[in-house]
Protein backbone atom coordinates (compact mmCIF):
# COMPACT_ATOMS: atom_id res chain seq x y z
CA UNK A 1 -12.92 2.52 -0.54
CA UNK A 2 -12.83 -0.90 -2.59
CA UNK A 3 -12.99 -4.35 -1.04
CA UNK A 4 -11.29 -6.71 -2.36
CA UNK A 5 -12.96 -10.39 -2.49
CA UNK A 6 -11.36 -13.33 -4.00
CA UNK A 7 -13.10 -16.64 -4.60
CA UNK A 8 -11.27 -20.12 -4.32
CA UNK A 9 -11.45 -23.65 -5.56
CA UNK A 10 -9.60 -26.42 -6.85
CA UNK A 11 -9.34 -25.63 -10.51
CA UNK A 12 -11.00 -22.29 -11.10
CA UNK A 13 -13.39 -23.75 -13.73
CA UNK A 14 -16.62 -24.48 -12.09
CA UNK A 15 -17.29 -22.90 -8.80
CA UNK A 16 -15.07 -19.90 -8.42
CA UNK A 17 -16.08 -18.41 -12.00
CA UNK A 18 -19.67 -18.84 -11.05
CA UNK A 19 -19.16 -17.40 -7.61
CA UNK A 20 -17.10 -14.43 -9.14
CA UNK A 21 -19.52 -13.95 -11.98
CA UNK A 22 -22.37 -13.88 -9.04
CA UNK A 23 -20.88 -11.56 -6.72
CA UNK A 24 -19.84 -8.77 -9.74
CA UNK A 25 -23.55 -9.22 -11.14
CA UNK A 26 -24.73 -8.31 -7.30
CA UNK A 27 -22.68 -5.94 -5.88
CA UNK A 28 -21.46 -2.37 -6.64
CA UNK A 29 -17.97 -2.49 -9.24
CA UNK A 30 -17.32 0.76 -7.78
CA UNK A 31 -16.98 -0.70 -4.28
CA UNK A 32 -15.69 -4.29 -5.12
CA UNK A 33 -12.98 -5.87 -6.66
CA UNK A 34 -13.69 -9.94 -7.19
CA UNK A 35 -11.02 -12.29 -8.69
CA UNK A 36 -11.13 -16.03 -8.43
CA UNK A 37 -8.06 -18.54 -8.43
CA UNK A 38 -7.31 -22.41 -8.18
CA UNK A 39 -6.11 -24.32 -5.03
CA UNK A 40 -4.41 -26.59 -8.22
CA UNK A 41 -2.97 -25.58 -11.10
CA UNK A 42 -4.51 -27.43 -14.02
CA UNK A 43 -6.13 -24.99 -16.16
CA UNK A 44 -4.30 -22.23 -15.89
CA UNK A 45 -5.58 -19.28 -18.00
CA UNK A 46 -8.20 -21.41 -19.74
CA UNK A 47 -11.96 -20.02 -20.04
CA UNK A 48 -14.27 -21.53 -17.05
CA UNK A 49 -16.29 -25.05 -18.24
CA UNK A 50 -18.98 -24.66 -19.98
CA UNK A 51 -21.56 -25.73 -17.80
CA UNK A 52 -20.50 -22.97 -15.53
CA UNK A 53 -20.99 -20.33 -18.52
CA UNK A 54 -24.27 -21.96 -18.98
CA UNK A 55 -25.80 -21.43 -15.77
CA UNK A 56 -24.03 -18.23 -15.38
CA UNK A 57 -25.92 -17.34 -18.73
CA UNK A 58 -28.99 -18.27 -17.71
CA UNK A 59 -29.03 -16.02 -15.15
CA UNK A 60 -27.73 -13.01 -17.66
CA UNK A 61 -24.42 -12.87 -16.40
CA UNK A 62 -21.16 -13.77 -19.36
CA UNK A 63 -18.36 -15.45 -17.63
CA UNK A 64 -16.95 -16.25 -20.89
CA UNK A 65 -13.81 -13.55 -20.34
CA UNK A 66 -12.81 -15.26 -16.91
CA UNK A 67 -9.22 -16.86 -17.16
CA UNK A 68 -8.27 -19.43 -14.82
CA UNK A 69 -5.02 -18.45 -12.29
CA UNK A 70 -3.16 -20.26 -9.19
CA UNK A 71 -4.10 -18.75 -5.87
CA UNK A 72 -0.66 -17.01 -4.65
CA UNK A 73 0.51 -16.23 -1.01
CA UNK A 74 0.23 -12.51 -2.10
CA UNK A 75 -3.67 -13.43 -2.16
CA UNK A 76 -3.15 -13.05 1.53
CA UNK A 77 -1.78 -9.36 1.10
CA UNK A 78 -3.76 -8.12 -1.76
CA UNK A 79 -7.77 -9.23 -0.99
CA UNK A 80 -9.75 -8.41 1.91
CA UNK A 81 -11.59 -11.54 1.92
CA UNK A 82 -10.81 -14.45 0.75
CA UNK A 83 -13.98 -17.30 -0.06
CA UNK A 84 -12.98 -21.11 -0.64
CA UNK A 85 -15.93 -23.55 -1.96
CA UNK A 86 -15.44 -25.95 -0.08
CA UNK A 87 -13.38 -27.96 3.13
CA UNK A 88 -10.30 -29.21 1.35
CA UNK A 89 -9.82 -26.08 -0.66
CA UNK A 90 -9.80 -24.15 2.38
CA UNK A 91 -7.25 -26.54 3.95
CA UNK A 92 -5.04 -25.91 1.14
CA UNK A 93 -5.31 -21.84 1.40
CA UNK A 94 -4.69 -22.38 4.96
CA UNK A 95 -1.55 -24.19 4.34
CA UNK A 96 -0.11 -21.57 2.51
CA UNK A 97 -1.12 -19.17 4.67
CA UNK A 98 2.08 -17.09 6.83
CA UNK A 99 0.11 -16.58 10.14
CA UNK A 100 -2.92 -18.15 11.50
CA UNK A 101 -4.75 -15.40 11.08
C-alpha cells in the first residue's frame, strides 16, 4: 500500500521542493508517493530556486525536474498527509479545507 504525502508552502520554490526532494531521498518510492504545491500561485510550473537545488545538491539529491503547482481542494482527497512549512501556509490549506477534519 502507498502513502501519499504532499508538502506545502507559499510558492513551491524553496521549502516544499527541498522537503519533497528530502522525503523521496529517505523513504521507500515503492511505499510513498510525495508531491509538493503552493498556498499562492506565482510560479506555477517553474523549476524550484536555485538555492534550493543547491542545498538539495549538496546533499546528492537533483530537484532540478520539480515543477511548481497550486495546492487544489482535491489535495484533500488524493494525499494521506498533507505537510505545510509553516503557520500561515497552514491557515491557508485550512481555509480551503471542506470539513474540519
Amino acid at each position: 500500500m502507498e502513502t501519499n504525502i504532499l508538502m506545502a508552502c507559499h510558492g513551491n520554490i524553496r521549502r516544499s521542493p527541498l522537503a519533497e526532494g528530502l522525503l523521496k531521498n529517505k523513504l521507500y518510492s515503492t511505499h510513498f508517493h510525495i508531491d509538493s504545491s503552493a498556498t499562492a500561485s506565482f510560479h506555477i510550473g517553474k523549476s524550484p530556486d536555485h538555492r534550493s537545488i543547491k542545498v538539495a545538491a549538496d546533499q546528492g539529491i537533483d530537484i532540478n525536474l520539480q515543477k511548481e503547482r497550486s495546492f487544489k481542494v482535491e489535495d484533500f482527497s488524493l494525499f494521506d498527509k498533507i505537510y505545510v512549512m509553516d503557520r500561515n501556509n497552514l491557515k491557508v490549506v485550512k481555509q480551503l479545507a471542506e470539513t474540519p477534519e
